[in-house]
PDB file of N, CA and C in Angstrom:
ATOM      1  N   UNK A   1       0.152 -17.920  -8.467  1.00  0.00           N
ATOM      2  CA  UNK A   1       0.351 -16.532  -8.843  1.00  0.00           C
ATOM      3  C   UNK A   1      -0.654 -16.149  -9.901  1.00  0.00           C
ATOM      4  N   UNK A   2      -1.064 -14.973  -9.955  1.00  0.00           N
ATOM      5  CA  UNK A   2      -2.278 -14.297 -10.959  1.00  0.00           C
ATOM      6  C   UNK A   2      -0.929 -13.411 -11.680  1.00  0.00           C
ATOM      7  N   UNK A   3      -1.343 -12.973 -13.046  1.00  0.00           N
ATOM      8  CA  UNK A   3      -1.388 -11.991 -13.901  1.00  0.00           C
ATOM      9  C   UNK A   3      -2.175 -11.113 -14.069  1.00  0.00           C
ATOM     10  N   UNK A   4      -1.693  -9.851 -14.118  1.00  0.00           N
ATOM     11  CA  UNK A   4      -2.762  -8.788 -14.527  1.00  0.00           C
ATOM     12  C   UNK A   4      -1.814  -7.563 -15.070  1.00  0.00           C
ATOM     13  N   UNK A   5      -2.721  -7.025 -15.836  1.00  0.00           N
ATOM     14  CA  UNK A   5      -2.005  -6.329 -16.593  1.00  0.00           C
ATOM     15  C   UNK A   5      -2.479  -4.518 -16.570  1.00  0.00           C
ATOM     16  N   UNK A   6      -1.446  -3.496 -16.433  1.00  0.00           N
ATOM     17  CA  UNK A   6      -1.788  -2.468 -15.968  1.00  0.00           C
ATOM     18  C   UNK A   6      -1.205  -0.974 -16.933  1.00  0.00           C
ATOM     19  N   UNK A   7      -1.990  -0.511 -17.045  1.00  0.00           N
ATOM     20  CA  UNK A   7      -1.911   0.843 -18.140  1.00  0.00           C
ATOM     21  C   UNK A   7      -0.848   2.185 -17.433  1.00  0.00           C
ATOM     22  N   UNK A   8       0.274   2.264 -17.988  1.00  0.00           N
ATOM     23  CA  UNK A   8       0.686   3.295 -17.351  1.00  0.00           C
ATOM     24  C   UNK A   8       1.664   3.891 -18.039  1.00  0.00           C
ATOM     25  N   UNK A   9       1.948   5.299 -17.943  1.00  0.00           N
ATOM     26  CA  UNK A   9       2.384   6.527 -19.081  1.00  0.00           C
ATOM     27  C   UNK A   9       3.927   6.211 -19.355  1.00  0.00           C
ATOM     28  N   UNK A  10       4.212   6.525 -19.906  1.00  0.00           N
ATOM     29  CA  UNK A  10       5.708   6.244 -20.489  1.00  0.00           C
ATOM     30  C   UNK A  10       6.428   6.899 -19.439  1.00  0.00           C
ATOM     31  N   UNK A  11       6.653   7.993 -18.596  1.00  0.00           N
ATOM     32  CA  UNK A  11       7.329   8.323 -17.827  1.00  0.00           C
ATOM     33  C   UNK A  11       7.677   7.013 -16.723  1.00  0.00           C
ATOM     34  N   UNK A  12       6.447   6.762 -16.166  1.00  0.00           N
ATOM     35  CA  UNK A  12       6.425   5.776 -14.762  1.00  0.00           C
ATOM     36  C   UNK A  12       6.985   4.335 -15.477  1.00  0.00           C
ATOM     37  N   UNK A  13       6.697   4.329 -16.348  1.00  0.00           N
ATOM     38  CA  UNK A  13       7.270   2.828 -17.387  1.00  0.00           C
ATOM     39  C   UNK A  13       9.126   2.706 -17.459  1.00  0.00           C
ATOM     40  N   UNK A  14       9.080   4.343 -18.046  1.00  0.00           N
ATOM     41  CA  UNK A  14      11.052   4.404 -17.931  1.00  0.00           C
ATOM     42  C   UNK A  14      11.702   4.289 -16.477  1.00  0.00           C
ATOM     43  N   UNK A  15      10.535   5.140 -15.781  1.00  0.00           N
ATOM     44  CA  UNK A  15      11.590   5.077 -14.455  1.00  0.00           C
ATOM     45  C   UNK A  15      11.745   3.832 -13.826  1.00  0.00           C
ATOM     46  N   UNK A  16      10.606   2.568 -13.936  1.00  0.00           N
ATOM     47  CA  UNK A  16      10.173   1.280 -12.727  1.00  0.00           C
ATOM     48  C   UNK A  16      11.555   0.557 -14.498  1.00  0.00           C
ATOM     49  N   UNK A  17      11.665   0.979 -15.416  1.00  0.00           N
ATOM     50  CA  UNK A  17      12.648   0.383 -15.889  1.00  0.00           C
ATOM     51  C   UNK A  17      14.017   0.286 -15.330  1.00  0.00           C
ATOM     52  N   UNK A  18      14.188   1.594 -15.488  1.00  0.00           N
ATOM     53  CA  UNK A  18      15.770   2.042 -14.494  1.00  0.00           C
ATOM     54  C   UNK A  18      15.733   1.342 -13.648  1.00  0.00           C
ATOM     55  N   UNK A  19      14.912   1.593 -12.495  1.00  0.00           N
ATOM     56  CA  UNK A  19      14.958   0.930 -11.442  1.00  0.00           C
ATOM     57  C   UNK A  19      15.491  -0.483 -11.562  1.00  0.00           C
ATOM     58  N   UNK A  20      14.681  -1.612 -12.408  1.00  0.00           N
ATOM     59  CA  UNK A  20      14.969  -2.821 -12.761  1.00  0.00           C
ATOM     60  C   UNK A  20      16.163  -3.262 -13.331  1.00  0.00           C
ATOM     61  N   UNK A  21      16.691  -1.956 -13.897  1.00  0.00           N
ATOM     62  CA  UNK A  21      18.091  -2.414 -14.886  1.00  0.00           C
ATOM     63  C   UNK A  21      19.379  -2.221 -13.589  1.00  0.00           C
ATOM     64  N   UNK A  22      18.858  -0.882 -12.390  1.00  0.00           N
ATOM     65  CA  UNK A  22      19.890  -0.765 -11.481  1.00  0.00           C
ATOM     66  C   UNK A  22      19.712  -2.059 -10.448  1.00  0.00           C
ATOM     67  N   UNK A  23      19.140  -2.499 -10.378  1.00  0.00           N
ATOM     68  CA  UNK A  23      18.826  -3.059  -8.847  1.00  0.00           C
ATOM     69  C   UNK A  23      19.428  -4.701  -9.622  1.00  0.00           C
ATOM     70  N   UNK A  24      19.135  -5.101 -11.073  1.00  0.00           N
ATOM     71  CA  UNK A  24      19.342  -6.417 -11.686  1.00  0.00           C
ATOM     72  C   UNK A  24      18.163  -6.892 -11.220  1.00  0.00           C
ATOM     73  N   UNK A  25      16.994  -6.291 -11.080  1.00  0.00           N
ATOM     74  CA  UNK A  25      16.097  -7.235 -10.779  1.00  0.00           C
ATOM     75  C   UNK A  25      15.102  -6.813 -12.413  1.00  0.00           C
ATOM     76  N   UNK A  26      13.860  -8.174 -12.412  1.00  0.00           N
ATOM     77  CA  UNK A  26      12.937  -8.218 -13.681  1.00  0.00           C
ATOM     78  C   UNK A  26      12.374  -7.060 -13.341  1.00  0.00           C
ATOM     79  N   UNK A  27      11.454  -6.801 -14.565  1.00  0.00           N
ATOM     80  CA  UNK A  27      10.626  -5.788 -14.095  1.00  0.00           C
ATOM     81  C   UNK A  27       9.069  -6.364 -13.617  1.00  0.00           C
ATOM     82  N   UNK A  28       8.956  -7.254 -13.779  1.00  0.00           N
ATOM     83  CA  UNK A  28       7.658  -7.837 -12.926  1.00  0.00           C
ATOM     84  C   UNK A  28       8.245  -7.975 -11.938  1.00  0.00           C
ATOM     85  N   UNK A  29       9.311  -8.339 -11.311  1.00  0.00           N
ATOM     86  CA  UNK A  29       9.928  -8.137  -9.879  1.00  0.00           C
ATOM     87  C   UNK A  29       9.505  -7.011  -9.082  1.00  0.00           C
ATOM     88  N   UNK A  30       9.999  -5.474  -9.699  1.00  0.00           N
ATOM     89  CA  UNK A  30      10.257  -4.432  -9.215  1.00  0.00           C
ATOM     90  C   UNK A  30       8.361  -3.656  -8.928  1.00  0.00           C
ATOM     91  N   UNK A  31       7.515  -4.283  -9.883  1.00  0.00           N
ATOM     92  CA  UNK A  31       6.312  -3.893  -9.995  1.00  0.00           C
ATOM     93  C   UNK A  31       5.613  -4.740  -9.058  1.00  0.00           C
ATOM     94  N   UNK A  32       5.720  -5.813  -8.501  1.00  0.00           N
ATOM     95  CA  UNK A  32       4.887  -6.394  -7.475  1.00  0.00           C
ATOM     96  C   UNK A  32       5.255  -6.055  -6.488  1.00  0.00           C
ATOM     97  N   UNK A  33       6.565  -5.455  -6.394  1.00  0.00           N
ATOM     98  CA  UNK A  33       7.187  -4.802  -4.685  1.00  0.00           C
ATOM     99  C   UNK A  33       6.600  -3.880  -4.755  1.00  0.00           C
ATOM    100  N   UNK A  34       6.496  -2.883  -5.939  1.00  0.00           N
ATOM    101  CA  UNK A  34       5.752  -1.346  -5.705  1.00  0.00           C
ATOM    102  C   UNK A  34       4.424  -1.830  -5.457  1.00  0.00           C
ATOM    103  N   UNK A  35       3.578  -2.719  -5.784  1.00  0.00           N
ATOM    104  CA  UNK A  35       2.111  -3.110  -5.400  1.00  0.00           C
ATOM    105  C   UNK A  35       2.606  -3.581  -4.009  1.00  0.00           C
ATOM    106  N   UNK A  36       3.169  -4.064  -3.435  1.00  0.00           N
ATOM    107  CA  UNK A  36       3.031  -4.830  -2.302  1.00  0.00           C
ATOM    108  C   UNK A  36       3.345  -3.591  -1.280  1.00  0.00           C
ATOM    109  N   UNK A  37       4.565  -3.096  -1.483  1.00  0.00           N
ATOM    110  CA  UNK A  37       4.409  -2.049  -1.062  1.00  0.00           C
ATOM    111  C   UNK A  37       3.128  -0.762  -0.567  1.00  0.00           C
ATOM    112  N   UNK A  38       2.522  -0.757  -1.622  1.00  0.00           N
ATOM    113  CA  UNK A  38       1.412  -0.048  -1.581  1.00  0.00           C
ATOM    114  C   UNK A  38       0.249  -0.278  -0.858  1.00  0.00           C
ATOM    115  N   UNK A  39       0.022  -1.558  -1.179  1.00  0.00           N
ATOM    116  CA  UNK A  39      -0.947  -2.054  -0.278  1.00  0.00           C
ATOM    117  C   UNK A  39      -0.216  -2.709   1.004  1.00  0.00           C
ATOM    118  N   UNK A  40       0.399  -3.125   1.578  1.00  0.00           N
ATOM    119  CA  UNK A  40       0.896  -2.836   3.016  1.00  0.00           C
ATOM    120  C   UNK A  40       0.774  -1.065   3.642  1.00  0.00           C
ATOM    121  N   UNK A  41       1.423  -0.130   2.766  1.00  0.00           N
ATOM    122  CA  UNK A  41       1.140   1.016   3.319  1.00  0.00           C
ATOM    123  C   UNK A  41      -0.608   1.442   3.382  1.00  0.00           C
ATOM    124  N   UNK A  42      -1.334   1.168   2.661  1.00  0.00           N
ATOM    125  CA  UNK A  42      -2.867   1.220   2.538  1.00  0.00           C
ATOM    126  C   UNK A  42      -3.222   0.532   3.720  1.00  0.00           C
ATOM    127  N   UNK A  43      -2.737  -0.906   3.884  1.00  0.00           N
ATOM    128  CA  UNK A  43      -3.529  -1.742   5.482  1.00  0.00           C
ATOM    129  C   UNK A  43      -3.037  -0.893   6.567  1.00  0.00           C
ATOM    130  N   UNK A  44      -1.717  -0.567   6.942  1.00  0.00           N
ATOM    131  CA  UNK A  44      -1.421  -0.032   7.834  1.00  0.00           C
ATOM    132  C   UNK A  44      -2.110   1.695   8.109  1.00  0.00           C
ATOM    133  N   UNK A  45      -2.704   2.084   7.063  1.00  0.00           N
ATOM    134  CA  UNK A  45      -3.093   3.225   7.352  1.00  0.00           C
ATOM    135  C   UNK A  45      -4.917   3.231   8.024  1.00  0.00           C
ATOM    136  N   UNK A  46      -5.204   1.947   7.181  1.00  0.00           N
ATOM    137  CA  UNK A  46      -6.726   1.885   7.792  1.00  0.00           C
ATOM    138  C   UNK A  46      -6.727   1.251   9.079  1.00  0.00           C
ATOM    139  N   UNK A  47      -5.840   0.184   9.464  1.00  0.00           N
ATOM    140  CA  UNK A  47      -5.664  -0.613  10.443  1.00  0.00           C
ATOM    141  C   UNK A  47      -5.772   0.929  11.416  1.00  0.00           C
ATOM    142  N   UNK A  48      -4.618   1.455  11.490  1.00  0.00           N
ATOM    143  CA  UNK A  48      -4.669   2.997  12.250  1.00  0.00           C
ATOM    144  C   UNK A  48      -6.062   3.532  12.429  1.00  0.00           C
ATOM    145  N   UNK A  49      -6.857   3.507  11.307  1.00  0.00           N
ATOM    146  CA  UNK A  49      -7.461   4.354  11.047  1.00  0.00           C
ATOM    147  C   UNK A  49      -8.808   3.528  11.929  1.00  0.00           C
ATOM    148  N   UNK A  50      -8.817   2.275  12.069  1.00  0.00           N
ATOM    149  CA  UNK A  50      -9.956   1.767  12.583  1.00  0.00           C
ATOM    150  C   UNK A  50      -9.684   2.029  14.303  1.00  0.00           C
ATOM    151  N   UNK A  51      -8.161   1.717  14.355  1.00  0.00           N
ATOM    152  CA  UNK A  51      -7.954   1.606  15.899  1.00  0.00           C
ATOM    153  C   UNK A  51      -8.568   2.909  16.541  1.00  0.00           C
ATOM    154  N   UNK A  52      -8.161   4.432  15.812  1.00  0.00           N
ATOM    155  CA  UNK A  52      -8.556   5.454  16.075  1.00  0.00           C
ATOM    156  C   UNK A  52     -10.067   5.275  16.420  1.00  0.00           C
ATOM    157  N   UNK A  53     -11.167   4.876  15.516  1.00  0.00           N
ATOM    158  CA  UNK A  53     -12.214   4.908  15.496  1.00  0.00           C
ATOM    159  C   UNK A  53     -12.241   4.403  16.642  1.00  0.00           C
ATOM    160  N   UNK A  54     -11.981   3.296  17.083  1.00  0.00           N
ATOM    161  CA  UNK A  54     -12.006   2.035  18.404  1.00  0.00           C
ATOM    162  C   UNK A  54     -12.536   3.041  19.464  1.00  0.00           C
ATOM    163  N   UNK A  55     -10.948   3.572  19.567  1.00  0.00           N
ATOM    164  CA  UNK A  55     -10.324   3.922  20.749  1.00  0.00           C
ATOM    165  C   UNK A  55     -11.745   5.258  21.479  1.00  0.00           C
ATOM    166  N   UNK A  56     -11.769   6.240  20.060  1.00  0.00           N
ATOM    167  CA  UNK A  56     -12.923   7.287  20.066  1.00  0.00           C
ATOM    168  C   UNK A  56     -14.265   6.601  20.506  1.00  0.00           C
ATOM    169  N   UNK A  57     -14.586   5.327  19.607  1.00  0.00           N
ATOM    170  CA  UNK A  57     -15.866   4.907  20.647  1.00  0.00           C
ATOM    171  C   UNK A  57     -15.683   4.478  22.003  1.00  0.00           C
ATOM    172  N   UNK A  58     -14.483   4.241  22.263  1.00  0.00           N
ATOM    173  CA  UNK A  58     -14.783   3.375  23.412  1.00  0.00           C
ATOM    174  C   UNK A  58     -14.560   4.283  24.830  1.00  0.00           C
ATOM    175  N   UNK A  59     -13.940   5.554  24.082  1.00  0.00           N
ATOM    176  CA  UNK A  59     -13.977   6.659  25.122  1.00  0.00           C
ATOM    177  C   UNK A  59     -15.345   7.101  25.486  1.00  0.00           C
ATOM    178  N   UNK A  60     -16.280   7.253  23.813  1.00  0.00           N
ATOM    179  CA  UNK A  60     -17.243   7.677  24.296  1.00  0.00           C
ATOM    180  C   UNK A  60     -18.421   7.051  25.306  1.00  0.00           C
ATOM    181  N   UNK A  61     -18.379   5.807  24.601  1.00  0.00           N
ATOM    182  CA  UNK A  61     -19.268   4.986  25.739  1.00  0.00           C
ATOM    183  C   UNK A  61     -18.877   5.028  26.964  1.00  0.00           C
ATOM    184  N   UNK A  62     -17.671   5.274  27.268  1.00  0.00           N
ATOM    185  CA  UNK A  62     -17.262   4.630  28.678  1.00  0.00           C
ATOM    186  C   UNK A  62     -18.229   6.114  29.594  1.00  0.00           C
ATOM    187  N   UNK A  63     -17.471   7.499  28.139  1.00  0.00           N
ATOM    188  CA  UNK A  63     -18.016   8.715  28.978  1.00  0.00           C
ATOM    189  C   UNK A  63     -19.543   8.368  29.728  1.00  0.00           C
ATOM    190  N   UNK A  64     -20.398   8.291  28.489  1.00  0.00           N
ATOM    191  CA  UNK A  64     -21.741   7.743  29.104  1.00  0.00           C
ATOM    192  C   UNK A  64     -21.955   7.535  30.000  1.00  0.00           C
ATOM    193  N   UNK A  65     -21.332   6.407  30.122  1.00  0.00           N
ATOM    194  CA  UNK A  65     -21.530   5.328  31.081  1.00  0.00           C
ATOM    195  C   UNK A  65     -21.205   5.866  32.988  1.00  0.00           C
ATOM    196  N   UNK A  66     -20.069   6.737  33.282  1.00  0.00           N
ATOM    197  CA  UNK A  66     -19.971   7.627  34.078  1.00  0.00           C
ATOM    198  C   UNK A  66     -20.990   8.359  34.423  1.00  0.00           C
TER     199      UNK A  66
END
């Protein structure tokens, strides 16, 4: 496991607190799910985002190719 350490405003600090105090989980718990979270939603959007590309080239060549 890595450490790293991240700057953020007192609002987002109280709320990922709450969160931690409702759920009984740490708060390095609740903050690597919101990262993991995040970046799963980030892969899944480029993953999309490449297939799109795919799909668009491979229409176009095929057009060509006709």
């Amino acid at each position: 496991m890595r450490k790293i350490a991240v700057t953020i405003n007192d609002e987002l600090a109280h709320k990922i607190n709450l969160i931690a105090q409702k759920s009984g989980r740490s708060l390095d718990e609740c903050v690597a799910s919101a990262i993991r979270g995040y970046v799963d939603e980030y892969e899944d959007i480029y993953r999309t985002d490449l297939c799109a590309i795919d799909n668009i080239e491979r229409s176009f060549f095929l057009s060509i190719g006709e």
